[in-house]
Protein backbone atom coordinates (compact mmCIF):
# COMPACT_ATOMS: atom_id res chain seq x y z
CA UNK A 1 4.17 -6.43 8.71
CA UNK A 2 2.03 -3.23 8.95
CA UNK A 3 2.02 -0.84 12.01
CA UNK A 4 -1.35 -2.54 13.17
CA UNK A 5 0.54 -6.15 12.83
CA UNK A 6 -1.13 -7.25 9.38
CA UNK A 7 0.86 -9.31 7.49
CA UNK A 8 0.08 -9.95 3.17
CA UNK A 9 -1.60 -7.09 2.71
CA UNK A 10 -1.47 -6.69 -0.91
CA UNK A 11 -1.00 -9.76 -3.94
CA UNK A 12 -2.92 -12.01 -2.79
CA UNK A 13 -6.82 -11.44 -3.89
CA UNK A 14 -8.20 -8.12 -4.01
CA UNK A 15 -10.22 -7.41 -0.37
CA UNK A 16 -13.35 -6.18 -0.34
CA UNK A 17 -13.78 -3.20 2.05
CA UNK A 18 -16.71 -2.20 3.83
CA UNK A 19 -16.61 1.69 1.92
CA UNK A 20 -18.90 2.29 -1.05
CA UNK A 21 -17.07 3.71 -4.09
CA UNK A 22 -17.54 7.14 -5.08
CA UNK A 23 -15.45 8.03 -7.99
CA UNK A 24 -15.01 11.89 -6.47
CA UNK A 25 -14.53 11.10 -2.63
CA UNK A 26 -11.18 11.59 -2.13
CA UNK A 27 -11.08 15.23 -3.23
CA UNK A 28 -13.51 16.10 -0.51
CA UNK A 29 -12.43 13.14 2.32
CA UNK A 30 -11.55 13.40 5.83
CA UNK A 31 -7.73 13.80 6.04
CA UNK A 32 -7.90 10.96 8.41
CA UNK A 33 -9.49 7.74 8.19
CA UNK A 34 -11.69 8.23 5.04
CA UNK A 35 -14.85 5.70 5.12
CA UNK A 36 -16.49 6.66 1.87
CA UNK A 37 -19.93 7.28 0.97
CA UNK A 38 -22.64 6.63 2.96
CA UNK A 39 -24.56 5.57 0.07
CA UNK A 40 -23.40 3.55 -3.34
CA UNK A 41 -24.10 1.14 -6.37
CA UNK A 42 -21.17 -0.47 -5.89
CA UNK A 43 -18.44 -1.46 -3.20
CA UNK A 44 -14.34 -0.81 -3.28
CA UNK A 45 -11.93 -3.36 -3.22
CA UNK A 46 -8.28 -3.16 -2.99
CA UNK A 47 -4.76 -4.99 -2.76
CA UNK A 48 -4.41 -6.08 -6.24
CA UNK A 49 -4.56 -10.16 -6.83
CA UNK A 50 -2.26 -12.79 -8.15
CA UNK A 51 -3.84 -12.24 -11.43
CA UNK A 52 -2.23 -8.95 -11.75
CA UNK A 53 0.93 -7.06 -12.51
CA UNK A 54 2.86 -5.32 -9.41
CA UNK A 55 1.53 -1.84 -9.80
CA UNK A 56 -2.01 -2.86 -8.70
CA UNK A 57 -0.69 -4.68 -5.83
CA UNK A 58 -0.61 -2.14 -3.02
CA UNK A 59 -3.46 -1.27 -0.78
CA UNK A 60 -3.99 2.09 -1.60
CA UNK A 61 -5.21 0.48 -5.24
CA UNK A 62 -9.01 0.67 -4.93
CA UNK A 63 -11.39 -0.51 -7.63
CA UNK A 64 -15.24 -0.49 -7.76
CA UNK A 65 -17.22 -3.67 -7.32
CA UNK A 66 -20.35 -4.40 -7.85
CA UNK A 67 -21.29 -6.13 -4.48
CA UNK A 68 -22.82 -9.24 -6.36
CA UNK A 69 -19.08 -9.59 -7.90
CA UNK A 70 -17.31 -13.10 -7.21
CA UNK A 71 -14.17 -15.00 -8.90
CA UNK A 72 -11.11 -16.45 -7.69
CA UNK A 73 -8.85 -12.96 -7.49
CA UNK A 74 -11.48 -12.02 -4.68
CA UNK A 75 -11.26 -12.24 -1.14
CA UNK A 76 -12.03 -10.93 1.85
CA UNK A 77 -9.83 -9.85 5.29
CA UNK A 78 -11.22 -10.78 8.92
CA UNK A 79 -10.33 -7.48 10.60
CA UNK A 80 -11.40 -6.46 14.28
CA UNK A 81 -11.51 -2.29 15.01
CA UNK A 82 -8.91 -1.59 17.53
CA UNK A 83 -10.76 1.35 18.69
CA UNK A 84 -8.28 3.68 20.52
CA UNK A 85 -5.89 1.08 21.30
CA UNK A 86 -3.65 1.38 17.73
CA UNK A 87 -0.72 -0.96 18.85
CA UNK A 88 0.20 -3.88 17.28
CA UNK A 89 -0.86 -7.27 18.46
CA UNK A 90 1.96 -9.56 20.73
């Protein structure tokens, strides 16, 4: 279970995220909640999927996507922003 109360986070499909991918954008992120490009060609996902071996399965794996990209290693999450409020649900 992760600090936010997030369980599975990683092995089962990869998750699409809402960031566009920008090869370069980590060496010139926010230290604190990076949200990538404002612009892209294509869209990150991350997590790793059944399909692949345990080093891709952590959520700090990100991969680009083209956003017209479907198949049965990915997903998506149903997430809601906790705003301010970064306890864990129950």
């Amino acid at each position: 279970r992760s600090p936010v109360g997030a369980f599975d986070m990683a092995g089962n499909v990869w998750e699409w995220v809402a960031d566009w991918f920008g090869p370069d954008y980590y060496a010139n992120s926010p230290d604190s909640n990076p949200i990538g490009p404002d612009t892209g060609e294509v869209k990150v996902v991350r997590g790793g999927s059944w399909f692949d071996t345990a080093n891709f399965t952590a959520v700090a794996v990100r991969f680009p996507a083209p956003p017209t990209e479907s198949g049965d290693s990915i997903g998506f999450r149903c997430a809601r922003d906790l705003g301010s409020d970064r306890s864990p649900p129950g």
